[in-house]
C-alpha atoms as a PDB file:
ATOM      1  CA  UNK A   1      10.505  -6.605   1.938  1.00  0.00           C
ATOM      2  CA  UNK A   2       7.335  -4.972   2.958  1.00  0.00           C
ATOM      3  CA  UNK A   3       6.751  -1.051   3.595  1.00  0.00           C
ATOM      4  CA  UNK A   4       4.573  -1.003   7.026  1.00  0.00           C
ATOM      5  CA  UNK A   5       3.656   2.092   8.888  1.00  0.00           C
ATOM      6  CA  UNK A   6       4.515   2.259  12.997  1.00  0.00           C
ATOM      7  CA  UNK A   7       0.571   1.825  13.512  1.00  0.00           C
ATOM      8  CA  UNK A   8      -0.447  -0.804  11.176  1.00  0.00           C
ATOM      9  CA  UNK A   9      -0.330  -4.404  12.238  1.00  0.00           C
ATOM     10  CA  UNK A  10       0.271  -7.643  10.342  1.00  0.00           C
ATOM     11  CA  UNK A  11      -0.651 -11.307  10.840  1.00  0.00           C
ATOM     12  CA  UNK A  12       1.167 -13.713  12.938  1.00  0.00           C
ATOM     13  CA  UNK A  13       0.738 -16.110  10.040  1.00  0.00           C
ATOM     14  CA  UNK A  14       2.516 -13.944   7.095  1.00  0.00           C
ATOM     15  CA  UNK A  15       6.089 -14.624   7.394  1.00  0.00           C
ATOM     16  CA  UNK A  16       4.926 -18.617   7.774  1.00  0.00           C
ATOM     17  CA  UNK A  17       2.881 -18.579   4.538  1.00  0.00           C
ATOM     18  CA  UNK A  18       5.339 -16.272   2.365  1.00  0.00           C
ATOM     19  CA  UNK A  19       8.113 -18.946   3.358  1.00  0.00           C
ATOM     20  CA  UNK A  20       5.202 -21.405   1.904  1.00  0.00           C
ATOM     21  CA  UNK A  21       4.594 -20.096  -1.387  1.00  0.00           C
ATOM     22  CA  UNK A  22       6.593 -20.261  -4.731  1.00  0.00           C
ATOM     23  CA  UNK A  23       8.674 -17.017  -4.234  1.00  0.00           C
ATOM     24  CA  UNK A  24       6.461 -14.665  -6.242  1.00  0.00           C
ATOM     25  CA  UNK A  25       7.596 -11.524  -7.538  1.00  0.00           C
ATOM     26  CA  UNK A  26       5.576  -9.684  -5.078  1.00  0.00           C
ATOM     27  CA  UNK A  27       2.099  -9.862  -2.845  1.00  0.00           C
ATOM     28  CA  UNK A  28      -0.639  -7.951  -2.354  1.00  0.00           C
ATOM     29  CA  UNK A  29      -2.933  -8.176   0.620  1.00  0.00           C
ATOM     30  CA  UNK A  30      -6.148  -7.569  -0.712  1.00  0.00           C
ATOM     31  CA  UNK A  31      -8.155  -8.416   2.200  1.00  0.00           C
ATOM     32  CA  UNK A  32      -7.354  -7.211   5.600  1.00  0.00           C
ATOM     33  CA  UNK A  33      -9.439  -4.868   7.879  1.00  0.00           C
ATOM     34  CA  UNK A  34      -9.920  -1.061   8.694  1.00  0.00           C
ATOM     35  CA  UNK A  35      -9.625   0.458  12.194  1.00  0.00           C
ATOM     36  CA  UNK A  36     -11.079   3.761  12.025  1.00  0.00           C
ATOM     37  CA  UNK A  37     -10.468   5.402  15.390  1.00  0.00           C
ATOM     38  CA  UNK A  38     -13.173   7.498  16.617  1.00  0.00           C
ATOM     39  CA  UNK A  39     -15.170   5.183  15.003  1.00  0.00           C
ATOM     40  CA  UNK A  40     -18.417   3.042  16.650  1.00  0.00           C
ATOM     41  CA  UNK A  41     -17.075   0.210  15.121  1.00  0.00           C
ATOM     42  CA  UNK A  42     -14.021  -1.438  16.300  1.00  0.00           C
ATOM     43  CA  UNK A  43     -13.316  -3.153  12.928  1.00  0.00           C
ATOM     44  CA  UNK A  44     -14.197  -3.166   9.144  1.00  0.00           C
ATOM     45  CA  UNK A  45     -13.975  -6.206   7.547  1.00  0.00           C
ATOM     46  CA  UNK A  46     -12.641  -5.060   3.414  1.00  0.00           C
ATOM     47  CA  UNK A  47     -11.869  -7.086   0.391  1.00  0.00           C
ATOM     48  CA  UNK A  48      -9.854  -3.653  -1.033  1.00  0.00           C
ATOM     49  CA  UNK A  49      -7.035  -3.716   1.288  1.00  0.00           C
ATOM     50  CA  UNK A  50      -5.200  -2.530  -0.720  1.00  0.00           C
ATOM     51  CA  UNK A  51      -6.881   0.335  -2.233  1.00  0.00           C
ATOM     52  CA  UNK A  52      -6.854   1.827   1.084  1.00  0.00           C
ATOM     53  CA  UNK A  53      -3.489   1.050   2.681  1.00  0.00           C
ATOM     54  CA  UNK A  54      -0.263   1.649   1.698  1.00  0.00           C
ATOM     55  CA  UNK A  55       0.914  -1.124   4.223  1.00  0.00           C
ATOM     56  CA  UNK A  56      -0.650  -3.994   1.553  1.00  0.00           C
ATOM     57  CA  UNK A  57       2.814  -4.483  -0.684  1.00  0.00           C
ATOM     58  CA  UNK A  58       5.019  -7.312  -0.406  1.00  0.00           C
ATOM     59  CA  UNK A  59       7.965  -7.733  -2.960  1.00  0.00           C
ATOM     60  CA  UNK A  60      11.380 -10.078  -3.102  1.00  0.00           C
ATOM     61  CA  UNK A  61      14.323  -7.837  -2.169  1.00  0.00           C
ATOM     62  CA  UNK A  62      15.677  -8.353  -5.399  1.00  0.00           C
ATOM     63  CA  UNK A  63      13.581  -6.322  -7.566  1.00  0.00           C
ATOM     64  CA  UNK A  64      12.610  -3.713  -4.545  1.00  0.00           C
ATOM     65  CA  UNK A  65      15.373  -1.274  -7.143  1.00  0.00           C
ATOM     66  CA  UNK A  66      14.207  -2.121  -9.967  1.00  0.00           C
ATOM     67  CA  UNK A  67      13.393   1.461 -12.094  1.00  0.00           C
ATOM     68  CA  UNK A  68      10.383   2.321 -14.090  1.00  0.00           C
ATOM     69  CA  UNK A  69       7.911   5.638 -14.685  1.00  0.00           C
ATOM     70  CA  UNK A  70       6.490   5.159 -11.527  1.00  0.00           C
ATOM     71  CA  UNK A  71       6.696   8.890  -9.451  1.00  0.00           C
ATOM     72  CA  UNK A  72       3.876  11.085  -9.637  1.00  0.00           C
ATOM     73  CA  UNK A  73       3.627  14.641  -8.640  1.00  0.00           C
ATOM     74  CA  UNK A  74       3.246  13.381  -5.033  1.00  0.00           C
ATOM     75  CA  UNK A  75       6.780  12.307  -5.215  1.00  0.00           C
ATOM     76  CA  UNK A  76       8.051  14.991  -6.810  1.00  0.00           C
ATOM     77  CA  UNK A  77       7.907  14.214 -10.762  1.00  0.00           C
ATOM     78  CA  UNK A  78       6.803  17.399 -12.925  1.00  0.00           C
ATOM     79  CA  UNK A  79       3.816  16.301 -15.026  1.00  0.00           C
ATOM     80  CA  UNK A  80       2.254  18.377 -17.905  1.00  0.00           C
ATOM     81  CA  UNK A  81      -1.711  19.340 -17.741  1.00  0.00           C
ATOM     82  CA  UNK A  82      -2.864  16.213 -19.817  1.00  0.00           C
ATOM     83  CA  UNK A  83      -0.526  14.022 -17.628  1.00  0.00           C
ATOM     84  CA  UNK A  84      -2.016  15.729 -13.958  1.00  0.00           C
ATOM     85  CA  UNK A  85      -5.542  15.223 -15.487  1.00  0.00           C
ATOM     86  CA  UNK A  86      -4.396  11.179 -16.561  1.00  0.00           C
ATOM     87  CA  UNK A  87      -3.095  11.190 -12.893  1.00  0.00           C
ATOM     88  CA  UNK A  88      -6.202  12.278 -11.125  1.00  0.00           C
ATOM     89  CA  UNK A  89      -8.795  10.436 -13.213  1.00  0.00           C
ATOM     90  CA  UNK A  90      -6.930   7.044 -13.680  1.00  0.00           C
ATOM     91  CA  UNK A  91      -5.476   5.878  -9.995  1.00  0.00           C
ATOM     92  CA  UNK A  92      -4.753   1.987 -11.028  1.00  0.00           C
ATOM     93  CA  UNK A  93      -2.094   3.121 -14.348  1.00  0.00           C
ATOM     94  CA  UNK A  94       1.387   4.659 -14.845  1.00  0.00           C
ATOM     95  CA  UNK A  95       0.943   7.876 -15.556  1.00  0.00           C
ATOM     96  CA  UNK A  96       1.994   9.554 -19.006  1.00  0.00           C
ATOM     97  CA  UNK A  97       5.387  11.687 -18.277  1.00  0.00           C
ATOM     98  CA  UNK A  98       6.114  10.299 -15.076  1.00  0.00           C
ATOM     99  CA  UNK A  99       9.029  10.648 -13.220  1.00  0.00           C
ATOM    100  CA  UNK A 100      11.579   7.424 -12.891  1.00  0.00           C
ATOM    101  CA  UNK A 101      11.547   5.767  -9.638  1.00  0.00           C
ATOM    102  CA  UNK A 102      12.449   2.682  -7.807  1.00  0.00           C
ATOM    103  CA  UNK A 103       9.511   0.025  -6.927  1.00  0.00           C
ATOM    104  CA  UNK A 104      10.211   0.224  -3.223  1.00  0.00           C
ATOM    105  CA  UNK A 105      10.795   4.105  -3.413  1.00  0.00           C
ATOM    106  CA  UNK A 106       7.144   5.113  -4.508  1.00  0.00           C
ATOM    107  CA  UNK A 107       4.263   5.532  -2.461  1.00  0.00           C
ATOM    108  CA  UNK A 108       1.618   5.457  -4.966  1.00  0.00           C
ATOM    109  CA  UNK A 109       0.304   1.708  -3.539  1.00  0.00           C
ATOM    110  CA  UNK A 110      -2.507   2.026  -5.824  1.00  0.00           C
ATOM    111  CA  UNK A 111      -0.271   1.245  -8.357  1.00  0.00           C
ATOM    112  CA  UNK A 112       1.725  -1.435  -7.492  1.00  0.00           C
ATOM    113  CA  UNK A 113       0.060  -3.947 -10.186  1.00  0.00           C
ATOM    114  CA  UNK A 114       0.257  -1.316 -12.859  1.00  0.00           C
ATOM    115  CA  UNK A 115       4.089  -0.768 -12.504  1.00  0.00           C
ATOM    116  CA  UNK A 116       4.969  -5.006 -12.007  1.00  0.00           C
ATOM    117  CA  UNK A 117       3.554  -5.055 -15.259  1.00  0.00           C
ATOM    118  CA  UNK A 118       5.441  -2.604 -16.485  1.00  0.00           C
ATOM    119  CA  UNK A 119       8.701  -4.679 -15.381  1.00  0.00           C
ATOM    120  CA  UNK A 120       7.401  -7.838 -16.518  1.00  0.00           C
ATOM    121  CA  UNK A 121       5.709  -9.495 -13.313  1.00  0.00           C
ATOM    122  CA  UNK A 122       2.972 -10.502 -12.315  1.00  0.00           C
ATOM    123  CA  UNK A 123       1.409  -9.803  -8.476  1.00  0.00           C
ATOM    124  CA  UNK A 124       0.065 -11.884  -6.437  1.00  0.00           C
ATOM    125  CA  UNK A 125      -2.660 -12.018  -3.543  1.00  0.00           C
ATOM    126  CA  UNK A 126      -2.075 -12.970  -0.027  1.00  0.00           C
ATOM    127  CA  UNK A 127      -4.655 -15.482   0.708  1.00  0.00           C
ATOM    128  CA  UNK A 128      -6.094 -14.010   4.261  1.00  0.00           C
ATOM    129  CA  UNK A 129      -6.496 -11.411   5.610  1.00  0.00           C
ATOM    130  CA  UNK A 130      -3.210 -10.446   6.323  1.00  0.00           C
ATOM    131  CA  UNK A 131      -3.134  -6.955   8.219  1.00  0.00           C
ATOM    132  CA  UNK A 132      -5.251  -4.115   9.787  1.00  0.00           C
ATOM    133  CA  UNK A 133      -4.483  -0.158   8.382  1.00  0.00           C
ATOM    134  CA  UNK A 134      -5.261   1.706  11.561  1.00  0.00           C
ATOM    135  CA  UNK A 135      -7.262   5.494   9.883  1.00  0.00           C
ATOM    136  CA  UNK A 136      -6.897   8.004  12.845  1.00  0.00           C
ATOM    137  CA  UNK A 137      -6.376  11.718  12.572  1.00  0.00           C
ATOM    138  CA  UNK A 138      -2.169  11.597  12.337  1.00  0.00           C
ATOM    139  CA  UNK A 139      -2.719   9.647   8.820  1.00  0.00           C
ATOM    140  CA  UNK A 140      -6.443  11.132   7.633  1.00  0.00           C
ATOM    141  CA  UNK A 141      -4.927  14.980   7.074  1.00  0.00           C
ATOM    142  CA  UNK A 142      -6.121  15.757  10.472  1.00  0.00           C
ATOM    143  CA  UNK A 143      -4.424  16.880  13.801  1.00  0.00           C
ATOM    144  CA  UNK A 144      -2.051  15.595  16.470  1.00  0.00           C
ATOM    145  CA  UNK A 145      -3.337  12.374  18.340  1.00  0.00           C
ATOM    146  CA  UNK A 146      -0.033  10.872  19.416  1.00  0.00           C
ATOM    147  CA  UNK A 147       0.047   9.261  23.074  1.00  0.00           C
ATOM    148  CA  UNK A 148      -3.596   8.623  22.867  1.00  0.00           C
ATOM    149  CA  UNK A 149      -5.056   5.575  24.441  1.00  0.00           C
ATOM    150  CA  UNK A 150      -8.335   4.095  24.211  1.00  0.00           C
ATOM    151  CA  UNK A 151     -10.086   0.751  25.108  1.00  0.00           C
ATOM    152  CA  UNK A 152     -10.085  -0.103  21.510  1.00  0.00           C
ATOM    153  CA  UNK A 153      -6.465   0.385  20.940  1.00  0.00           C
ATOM    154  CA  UNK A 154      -6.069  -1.449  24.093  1.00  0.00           C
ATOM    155  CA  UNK A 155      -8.300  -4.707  22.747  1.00  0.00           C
END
């Protein structure tokens, strides 16, 4: 199962090579590129894929359930003051006081490897790059750009 957003893309070779591998627990793509729109650049090239995107997990349907401490306050868990300051200072851990969510539920992608741990796996890296996060306005915080075309989009 993988959690992809309507304007992210993924590699024609991913479902080949996950049928190729030993059935990990789950994947991270680690390397993939950045499409900024609005940007002079029509592609970044980045090694922390998945530091960036929330379209970078891969995991076997039969854990995508499995429960842990893994909501934050940006999923709707209560967390004291030492456990919002833990939160904002420490983006790769669970967080102290944590709410209990499902692996597949959260959307804290930052800390995927942090909460396999906590169940006992171990994640593993795609071995390309395996996707591009598209950054425009409708994902940054910003405004409406829906229906908007350009060249790059196009290409």
């Amino acid at each position: 199962m993988m959690k992809l957003d309507g304007d992210d893309l993924v590699s024609s070779r991913l479902v080949e090579w996950l049928e190729n591998t030993r059935g990990e627990a789950g994947y991270l793509i680690k390397h993939g590129w950045i499409w900024r729109s609005g940007s002079r650049y029509v592609i970044q090239c980045t090694e922390y894929f998945d530091r960036v995107c929330g379209s970078c997990f891969i995991i076997r349907s039969d854990l995508d359930d499995r429960k842990g401490p893994f909501l934050t306050e940006v999923e709707g868990a209560v967390l004291d003051q030492p456990g919002r300051r833990f939160a904002a200072d420490d983006q790769y851990s669970l967080v102290p006081g944590s709410g209990t969510g499902t692996l597949l539920l959260n959307d804290n992608h930052q800390r995927y490897a942090a909460q396999f741990a906590y169940l006992g796996y171990r994640l593993a890296t795609v071995s390309f790059k395996a996707a591009v996060c598209r950054i425009h306005e409708d994902n940054a915080g910003g405004g409406e750009s829906r229906g908007t075309q350009t060249v790059r989009m196009l290409l």
